[in-house]
N, C-alpha and C. Protein backbone atom coordinates (compact mmCIF):
# COMPACT_ATOMS: atom_id res chain seq x y z
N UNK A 1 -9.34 1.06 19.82
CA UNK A 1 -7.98 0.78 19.46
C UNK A 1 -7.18 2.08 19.35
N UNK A 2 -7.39 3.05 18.74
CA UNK A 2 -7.02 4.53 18.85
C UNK A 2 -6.80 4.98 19.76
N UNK A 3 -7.48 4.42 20.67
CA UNK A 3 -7.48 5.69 22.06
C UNK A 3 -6.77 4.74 22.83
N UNK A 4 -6.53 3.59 22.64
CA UNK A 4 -5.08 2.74 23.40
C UNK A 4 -3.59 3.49 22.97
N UNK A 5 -4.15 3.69 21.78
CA UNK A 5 -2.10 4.40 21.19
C UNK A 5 -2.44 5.67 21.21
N UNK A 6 -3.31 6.99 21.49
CA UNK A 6 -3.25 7.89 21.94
C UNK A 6 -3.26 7.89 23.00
N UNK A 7 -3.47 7.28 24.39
CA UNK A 7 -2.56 7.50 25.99
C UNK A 7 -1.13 7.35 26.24
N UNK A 8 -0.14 7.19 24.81
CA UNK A 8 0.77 7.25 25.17
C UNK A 8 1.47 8.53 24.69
N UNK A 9 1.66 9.06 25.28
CA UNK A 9 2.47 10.97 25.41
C UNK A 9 3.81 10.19 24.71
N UNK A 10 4.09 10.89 23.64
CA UNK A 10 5.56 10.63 23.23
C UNK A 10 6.33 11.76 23.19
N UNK A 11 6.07 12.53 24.46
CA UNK A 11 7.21 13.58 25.05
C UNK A 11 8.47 13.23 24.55
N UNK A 12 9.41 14.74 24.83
CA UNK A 12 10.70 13.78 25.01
C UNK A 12 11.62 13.09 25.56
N UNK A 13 10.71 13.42 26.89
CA UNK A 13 11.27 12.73 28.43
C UNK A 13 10.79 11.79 27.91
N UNK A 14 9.74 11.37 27.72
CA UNK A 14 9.22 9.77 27.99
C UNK A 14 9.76 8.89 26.80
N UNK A 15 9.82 9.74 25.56
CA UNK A 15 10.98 8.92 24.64
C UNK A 15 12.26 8.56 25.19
N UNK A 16 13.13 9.38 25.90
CA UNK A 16 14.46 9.14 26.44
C UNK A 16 14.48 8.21 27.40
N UNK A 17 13.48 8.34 28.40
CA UNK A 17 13.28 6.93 29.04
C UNK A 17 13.19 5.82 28.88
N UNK A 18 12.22 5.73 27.27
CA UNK A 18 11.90 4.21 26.72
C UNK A 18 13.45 3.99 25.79
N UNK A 19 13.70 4.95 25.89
CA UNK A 19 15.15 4.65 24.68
C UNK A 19 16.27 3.95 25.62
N UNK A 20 16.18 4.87 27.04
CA UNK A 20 17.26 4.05 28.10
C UNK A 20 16.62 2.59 28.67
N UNK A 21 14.85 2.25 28.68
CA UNK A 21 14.82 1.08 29.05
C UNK A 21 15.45 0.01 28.29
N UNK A 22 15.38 0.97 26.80
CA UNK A 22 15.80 -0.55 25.62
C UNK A 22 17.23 -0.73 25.82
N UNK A 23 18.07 -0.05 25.77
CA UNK A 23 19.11 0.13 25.99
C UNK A 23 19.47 -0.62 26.93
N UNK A 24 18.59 -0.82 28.88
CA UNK A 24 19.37 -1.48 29.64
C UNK A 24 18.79 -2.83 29.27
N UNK A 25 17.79 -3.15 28.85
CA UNK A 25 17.65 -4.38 28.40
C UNK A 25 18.45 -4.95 27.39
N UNK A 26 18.10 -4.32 26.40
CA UNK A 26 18.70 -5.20 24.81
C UNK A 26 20.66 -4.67 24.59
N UNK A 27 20.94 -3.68 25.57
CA UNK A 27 22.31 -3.20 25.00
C UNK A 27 22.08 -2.82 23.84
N UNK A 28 21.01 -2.44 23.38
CA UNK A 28 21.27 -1.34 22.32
C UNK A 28 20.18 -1.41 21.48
N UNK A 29 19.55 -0.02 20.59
CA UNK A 29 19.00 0.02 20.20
C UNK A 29 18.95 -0.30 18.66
N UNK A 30 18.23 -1.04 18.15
CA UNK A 30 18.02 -1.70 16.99
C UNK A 30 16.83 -1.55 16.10
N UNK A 31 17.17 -1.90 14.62
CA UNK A 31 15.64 -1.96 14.36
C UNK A 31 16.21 -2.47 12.67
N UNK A 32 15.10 -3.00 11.91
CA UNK A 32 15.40 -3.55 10.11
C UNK A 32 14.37 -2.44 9.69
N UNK A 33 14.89 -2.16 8.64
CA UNK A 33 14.14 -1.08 7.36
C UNK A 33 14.27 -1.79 6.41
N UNK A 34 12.84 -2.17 6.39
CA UNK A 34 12.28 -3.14 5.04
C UNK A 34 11.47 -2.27 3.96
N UNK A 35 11.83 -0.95 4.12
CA UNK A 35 11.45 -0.25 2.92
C UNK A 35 12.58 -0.24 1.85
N UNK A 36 13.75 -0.10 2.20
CA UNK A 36 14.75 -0.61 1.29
C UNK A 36 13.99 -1.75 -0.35
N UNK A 37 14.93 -1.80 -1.18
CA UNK A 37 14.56 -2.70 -2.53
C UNK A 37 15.70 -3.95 -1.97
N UNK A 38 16.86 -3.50 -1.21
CA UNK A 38 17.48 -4.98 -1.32
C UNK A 38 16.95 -5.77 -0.54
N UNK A 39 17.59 -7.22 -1.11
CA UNK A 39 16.50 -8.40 -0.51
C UNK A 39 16.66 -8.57 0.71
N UNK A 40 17.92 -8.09 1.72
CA UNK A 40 17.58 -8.47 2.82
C UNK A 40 18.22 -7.39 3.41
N UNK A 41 16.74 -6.79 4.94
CA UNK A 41 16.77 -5.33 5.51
C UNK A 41 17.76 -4.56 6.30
N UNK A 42 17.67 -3.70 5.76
CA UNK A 42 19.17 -2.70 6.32
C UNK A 42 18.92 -2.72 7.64
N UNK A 43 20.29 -2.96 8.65
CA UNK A 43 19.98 -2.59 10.04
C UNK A 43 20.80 -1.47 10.00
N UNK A 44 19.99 -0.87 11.13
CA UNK A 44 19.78 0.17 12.12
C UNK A 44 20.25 0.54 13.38
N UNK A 45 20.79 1.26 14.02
CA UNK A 45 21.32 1.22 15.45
C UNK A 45 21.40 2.58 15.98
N UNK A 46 20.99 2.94 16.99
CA UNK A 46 21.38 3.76 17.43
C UNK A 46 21.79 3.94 18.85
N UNK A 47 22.75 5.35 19.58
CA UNK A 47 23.00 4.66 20.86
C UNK A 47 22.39 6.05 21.70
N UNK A 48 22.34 6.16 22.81
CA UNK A 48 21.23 6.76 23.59
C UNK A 48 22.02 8.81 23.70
N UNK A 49 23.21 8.23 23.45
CA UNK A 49 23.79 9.79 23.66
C UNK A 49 24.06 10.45 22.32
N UNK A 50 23.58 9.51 20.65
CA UNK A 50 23.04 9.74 19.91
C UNK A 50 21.72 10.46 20.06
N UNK A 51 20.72 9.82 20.31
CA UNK A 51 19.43 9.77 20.67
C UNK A 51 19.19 11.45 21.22
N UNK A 52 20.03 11.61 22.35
CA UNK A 52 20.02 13.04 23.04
C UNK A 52 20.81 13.87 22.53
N UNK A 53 21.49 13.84 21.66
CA UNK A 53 22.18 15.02 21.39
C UNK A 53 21.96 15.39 19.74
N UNK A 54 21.32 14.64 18.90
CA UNK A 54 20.64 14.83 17.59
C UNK A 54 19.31 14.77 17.51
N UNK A 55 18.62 15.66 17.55
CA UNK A 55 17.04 16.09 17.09
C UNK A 55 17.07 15.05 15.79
N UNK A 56 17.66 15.36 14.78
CA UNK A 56 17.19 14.39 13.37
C UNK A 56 16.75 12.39 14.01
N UNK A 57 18.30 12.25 15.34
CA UNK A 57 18.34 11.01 15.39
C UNK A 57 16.92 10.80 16.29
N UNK A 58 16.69 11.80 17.10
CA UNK A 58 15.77 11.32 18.16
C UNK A 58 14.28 11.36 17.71
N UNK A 59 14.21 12.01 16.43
CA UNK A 59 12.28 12.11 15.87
C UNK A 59 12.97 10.76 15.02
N UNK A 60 14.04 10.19 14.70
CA UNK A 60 14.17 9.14 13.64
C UNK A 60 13.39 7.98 14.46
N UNK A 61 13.83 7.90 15.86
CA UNK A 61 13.98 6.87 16.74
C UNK A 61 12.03 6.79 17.15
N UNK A 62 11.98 8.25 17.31
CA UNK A 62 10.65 8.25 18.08
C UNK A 62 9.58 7.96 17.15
N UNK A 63 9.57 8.40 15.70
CA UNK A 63 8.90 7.68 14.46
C UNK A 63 9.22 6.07 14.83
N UNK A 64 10.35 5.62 14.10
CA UNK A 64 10.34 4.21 14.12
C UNK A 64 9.67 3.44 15.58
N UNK A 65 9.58 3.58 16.63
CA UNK A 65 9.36 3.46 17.98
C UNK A 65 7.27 3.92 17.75
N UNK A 66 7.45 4.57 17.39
CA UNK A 66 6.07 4.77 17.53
C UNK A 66 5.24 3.97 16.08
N UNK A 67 5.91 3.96 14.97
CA UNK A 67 5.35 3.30 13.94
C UNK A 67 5.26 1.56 14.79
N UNK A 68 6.07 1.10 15.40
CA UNK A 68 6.05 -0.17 15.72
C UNK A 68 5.27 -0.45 16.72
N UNK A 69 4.85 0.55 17.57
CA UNK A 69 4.22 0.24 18.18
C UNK A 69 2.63 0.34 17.97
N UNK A 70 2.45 1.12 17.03
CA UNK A 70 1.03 1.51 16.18
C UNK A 70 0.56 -0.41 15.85
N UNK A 71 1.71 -0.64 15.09
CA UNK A 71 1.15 -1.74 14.38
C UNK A 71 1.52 -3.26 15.25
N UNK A 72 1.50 -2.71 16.62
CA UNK A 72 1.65 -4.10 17.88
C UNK A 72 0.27 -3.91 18.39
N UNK A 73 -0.61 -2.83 18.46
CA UNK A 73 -1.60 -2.56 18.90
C UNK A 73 -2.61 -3.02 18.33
N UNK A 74 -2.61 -2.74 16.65
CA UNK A 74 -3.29 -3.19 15.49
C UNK A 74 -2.99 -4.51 15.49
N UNK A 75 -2.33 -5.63 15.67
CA UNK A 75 -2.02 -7.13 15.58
C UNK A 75 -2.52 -7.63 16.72
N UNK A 76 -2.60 -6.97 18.00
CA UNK A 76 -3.37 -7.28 19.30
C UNK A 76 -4.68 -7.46 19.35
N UNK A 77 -5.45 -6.17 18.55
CA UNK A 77 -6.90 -6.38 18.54
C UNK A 77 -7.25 -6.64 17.01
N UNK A 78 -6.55 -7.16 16.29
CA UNK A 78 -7.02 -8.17 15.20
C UNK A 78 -6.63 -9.41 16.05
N UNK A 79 -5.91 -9.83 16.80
CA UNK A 79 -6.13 -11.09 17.25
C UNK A 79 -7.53 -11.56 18.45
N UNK A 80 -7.28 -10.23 19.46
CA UNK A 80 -8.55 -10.42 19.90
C UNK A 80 -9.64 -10.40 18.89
N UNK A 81 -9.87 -9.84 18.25
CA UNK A 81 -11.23 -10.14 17.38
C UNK A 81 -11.01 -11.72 17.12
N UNK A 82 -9.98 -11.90 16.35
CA UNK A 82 -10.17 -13.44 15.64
C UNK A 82 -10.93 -14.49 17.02
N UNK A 83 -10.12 -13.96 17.59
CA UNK A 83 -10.52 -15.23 19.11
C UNK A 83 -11.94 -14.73 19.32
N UNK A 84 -12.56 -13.79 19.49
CA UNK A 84 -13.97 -13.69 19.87
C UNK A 84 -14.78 -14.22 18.64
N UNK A 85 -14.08 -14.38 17.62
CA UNK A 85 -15.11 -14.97 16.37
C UNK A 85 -15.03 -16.56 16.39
């Protein structure tokens, strides 16, 4: 499972790329921060010439982007397990 989410290089080319795929798909980049205390999660947005022209915005993006994808990997092979049991 580790070595599935370590083949992905999170350069910053390859971040800017995945930031413009989301972008031509979804029109824009999104995300909820459920670390917040209020009851319902702060959104998030950012836009791609954000993304490239702020270092703070683009490790913000590439954390959140990479935390989510950590734990799509981890929900994948806890499901494969369940099914092989």
């Amino acid at each position: 499972m580790a070595s599935q989410f370590k083949k992905y290089r999170m350069t910053r080319k390859n971040v800017l790329l995945l930031a413009q795929a989301i972008v031509n798909v979804h029109g824009k980049i999104a995300w909820q921060d459920y670390a917040s205390d209020s009851p319902y999660p702060d959104q998030h947005s950012l836009t791609l010439n954000e993304i490239k022209g702020c270092p703070e915005k683009f490790e913000r993006f590439r954390n959140e982007f990479a935390h989510q994808m950590y734990i799509n990997v981890i929900n994948d092979e806890m499901q494969r397990l369940e099914h092989d049991i």
